[in-house]
Structures are given as structure tokens and as C-alpha cells.
N, C-alpha and C. Protein backbone atom coordinates (compact mmCIF):
# COMPACT_ATOMS: atom_id res chain seq x y z
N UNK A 1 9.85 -2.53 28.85
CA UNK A 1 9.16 -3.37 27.88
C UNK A 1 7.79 -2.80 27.49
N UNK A 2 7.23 -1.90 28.49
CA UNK A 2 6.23 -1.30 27.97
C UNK A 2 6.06 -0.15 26.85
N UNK A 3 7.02 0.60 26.68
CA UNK A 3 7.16 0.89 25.28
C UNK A 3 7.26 0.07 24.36
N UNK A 4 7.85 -0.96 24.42
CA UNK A 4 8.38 -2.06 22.92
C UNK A 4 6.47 -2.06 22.81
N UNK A 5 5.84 -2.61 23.71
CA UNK A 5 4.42 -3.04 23.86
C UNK A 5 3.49 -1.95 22.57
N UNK A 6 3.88 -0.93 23.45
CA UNK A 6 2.98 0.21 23.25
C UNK A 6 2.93 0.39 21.51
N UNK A 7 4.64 0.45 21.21
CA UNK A 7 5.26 1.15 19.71
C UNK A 7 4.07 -0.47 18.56
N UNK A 8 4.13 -1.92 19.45
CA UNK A 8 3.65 -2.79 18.57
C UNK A 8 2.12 -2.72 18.46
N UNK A 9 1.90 -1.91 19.58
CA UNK A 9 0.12 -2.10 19.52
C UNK A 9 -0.13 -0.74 18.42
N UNK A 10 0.79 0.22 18.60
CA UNK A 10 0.38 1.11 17.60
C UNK A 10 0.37 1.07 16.01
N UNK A 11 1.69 -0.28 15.98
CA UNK A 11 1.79 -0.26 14.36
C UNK A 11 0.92 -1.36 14.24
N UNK A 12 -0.05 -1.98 15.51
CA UNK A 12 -1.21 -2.65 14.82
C UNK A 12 -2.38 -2.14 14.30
N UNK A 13 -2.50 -0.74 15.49
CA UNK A 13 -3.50 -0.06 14.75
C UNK A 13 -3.64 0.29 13.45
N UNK A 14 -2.03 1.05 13.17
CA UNK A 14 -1.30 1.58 11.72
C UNK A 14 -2.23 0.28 10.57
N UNK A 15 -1.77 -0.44 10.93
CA UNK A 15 -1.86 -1.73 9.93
C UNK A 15 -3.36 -2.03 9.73
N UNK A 16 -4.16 -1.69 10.50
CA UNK A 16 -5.10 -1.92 10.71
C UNK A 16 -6.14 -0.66 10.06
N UNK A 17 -5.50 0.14 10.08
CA UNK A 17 -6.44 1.54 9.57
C UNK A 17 -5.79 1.33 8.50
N UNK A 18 -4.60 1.13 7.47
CA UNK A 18 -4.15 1.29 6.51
C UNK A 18 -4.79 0.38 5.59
N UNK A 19 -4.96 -1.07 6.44
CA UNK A 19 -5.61 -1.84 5.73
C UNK A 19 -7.21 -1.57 4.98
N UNK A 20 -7.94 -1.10 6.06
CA UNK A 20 -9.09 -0.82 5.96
C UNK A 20 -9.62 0.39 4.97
N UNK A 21 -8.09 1.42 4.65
CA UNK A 21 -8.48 2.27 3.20
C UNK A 21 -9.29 1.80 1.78
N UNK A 22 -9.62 2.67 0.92
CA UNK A 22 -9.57 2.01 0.04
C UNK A 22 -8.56 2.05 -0.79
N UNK A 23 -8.76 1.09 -2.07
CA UNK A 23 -7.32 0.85 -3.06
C UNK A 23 -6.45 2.26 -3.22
N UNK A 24 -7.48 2.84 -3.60
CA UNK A 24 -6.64 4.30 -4.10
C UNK A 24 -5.92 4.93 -3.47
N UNK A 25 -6.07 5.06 -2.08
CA UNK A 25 -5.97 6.14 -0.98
C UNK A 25 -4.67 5.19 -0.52
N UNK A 26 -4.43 4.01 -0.46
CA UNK A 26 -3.31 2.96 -0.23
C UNK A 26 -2.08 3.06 -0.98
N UNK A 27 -2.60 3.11 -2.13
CA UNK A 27 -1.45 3.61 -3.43
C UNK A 27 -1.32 4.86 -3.58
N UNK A 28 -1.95 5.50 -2.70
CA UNK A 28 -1.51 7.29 -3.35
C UNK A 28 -0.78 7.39 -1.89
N UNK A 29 -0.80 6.80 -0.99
CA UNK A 29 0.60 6.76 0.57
C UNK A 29 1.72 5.98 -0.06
N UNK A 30 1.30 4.90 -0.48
CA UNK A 30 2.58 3.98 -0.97
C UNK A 30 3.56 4.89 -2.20
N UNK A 31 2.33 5.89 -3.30
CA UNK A 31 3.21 6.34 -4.23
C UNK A 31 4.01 7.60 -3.61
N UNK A 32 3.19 8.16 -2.72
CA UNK A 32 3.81 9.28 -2.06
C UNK A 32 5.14 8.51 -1.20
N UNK A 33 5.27 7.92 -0.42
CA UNK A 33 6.80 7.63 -0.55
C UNK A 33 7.70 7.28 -1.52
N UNK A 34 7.10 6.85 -2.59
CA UNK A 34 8.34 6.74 -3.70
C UNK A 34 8.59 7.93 -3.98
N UNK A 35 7.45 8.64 -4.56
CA UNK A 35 7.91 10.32 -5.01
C UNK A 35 8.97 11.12 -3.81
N UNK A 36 9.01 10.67 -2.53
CA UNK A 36 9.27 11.74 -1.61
C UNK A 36 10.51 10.77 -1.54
N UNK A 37 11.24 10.23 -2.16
CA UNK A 37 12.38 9.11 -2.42
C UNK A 37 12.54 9.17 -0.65
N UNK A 38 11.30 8.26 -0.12
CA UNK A 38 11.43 7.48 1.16
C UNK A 38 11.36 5.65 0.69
N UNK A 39 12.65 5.40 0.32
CA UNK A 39 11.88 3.59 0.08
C UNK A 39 11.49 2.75 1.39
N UNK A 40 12.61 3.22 2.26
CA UNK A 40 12.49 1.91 3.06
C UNK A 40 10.35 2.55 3.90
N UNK A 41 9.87 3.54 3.95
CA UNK A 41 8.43 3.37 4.12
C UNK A 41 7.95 2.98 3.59
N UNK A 42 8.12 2.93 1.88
CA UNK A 42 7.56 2.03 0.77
C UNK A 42 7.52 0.91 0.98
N UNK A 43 8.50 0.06 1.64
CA UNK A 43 8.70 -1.52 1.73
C UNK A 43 8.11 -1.60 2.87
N UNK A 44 7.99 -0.85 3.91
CA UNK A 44 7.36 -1.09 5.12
C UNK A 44 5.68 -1.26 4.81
N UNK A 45 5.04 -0.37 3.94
CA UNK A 45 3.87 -0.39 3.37
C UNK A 45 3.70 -1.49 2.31
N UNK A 46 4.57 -1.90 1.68
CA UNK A 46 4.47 -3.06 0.80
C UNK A 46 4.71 -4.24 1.46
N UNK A 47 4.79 -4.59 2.65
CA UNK A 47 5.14 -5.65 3.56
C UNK A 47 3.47 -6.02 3.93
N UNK A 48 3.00 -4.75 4.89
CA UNK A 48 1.62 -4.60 5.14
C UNK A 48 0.96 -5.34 4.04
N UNK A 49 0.31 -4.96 2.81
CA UNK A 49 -0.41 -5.14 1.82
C UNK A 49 -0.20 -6.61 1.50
N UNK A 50 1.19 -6.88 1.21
CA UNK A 50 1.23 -7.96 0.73
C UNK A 50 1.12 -9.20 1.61
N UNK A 51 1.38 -9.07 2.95
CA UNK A 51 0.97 -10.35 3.99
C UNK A 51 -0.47 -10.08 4.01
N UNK A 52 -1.18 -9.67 3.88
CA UNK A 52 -2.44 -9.49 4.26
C UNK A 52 -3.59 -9.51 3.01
N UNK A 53 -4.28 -10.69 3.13
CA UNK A 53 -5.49 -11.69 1.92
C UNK A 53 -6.06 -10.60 1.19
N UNK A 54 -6.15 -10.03 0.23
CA UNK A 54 -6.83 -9.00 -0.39
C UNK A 54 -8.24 -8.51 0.16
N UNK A 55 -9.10 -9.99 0.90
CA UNK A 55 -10.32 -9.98 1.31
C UNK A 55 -10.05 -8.92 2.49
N UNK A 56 -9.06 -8.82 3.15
CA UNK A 56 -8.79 -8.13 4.46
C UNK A 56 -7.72 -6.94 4.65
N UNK A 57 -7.66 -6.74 2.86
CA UNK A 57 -6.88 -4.85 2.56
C UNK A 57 -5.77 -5.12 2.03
N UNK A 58 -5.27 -6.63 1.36
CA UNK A 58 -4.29 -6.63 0.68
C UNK A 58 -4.11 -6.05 -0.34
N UNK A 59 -3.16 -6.15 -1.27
CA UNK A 59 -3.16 -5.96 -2.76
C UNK A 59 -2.51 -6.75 -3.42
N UNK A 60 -2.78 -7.53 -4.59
CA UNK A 60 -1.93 -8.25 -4.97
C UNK A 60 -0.47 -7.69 -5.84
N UNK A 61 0.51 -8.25 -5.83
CA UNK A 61 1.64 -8.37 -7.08
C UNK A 61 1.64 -8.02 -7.98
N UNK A 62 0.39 -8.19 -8.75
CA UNK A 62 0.15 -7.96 -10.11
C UNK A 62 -0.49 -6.66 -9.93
N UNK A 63 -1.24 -6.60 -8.50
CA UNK A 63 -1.99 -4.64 -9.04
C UNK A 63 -0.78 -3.81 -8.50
N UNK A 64 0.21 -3.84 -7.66
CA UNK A 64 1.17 -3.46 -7.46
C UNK A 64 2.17 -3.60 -8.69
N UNK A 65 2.33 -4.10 -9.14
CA UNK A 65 3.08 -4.02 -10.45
C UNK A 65 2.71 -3.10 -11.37
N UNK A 66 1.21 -3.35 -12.05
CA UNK A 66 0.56 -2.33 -12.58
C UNK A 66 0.66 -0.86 -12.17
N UNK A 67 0.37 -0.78 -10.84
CA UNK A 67 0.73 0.49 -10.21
C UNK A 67 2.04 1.12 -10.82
N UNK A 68 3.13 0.34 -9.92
CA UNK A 68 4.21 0.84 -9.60
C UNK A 68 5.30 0.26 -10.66
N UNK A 69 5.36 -0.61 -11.55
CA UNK A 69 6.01 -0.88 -12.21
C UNK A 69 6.41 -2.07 -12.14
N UNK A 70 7.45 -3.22 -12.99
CA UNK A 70 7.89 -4.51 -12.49
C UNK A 70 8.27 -4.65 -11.45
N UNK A 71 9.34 -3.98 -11.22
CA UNK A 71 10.02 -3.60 -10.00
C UNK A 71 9.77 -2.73 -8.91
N UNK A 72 8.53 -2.28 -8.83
CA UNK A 72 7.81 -1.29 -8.01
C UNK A 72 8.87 -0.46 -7.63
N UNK A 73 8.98 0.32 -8.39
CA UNK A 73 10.02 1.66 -8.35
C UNK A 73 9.79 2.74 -8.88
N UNK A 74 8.55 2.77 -9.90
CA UNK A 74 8.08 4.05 -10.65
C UNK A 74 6.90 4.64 -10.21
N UNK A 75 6.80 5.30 -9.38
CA UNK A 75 5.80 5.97 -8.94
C UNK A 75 4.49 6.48 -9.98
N UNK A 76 5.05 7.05 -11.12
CA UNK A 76 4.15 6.88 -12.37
C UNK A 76 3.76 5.89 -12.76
N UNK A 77 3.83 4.97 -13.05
CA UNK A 77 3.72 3.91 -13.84
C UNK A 77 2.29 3.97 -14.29
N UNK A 78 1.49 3.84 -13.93
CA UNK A 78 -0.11 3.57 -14.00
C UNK A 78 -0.86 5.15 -13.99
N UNK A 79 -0.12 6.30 -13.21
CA UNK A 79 -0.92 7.11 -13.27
C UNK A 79 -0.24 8.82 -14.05
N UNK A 80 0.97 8.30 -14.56
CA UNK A 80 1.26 9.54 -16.00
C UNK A 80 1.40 10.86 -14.63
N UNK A 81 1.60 10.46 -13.55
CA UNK A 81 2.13 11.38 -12.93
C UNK A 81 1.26 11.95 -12.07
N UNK A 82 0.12 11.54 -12.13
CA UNK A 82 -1.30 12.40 -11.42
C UNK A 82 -1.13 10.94 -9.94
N UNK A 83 -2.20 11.76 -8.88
CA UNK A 83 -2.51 10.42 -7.68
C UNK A 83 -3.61 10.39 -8.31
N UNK A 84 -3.87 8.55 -7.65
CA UNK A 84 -4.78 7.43 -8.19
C UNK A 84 -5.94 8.15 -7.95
N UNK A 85 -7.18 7.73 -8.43
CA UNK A 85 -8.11 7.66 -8.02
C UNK A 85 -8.64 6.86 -6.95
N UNK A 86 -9.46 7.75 -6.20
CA UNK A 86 -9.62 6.87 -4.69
C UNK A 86 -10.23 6.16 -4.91
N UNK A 87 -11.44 5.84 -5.81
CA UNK A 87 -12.31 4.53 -6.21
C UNK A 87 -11.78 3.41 -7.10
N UNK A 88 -10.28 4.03 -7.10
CA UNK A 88 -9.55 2.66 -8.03
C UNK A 88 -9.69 2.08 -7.87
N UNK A 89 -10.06 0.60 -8.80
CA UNK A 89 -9.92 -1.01 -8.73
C UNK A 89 -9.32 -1.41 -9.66
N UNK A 90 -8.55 -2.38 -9.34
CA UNK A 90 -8.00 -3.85 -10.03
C UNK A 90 -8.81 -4.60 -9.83
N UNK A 91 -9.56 -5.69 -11.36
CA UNK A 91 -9.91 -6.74 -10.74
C UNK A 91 -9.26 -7.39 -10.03
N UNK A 92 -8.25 -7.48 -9.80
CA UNK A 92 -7.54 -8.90 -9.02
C UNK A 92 -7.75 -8.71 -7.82
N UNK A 93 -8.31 -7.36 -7.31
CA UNK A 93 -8.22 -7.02 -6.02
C UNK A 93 -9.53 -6.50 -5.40
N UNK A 94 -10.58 -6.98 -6.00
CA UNK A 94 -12.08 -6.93 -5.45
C UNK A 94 -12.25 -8.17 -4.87
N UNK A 95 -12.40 -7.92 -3.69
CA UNK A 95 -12.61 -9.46 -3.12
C UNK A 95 -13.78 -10.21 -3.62
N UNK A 96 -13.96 -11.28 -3.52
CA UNK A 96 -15.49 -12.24 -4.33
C UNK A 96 -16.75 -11.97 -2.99
């Protein structure tokens, strides 16, 4: 059981440093698995973001959409093929 332990404390860290990126650097991991046609890491990273309050490294729906498309499936969508800029913002996703 101390591995099961170990593997959950690590994907807290994971979650925890991923959270704490900024926008850009979040979406240019998230787009890099779409490009590298890894989905199921994509959904594992879109699980992260989206349980978690924007105030504390979420992203919302709508900047994920923007990003990635309706269906968050186009890795271009928002950026014509280039990675984001690391100082990217969505308003929806500056916390108050």
C-alpha cells in the first residue's frame, strides 16, 4: 500500500506544480499532448484545471475552448500553430 501512497502523493505534487504555472506554460503541456496525439494525458490535464477554482490554477471552459476549440481537440485553435505565449491571459481567468 505504500506505493499506491507514494504514486498519490506524487500526482499531488504533479497537480500542485502544474497548478501553480502560468496560463501559457499550462496550455502549451496541455497543447503538446494533443499535438503528440496523447489524449488520454490531455484529459488527465483537463481534469486537473478544471476541478480546480481559477483563483488556485484553474482554467475555465470558455478559455479552454478558446484555446483548444469547442470540443477541445484542435491544438491550433487560438494559436495558428505556434505555442502560447507564456504571459497569456483570458479575462475569464485572472483571478479578482
Amino acid at each position: 500500500h505504500l506505493s499506491n501512497l507514494r504514486t498519490v502523493m506524487e500526482m499531488n505534487d504533479f497537480n500542485a506544480w502544474f497548478l501553480s504555472c502560468n496560463l501559457g506554460h499550462k496550455l502549451n503541456i496541455m497543447r503538446d499532448a494533443l499535438v503528440e496525439g496523447r489524449p488520454g494525458i490531455f484529459m488527465s490535464l483537463l481534469d486537473i484545471v478544471l476541478e480546480a477554482p481559477i483563483s488556485q490554477g484553474g482554467i475555465s471552459t470558455e478559455t479552454l475552448q478558446k484555446a483548444f476549440g469547442a470540443d477541445l481537440t484542435n491544438p491550433n485553435k487560438f494559436t495558428n500553430g505556434e505555442r502560447f505565449k507564456l504571459g497569456e491571459t483570458f479575462a475569464a481567468d485572472v483571478p479578482a
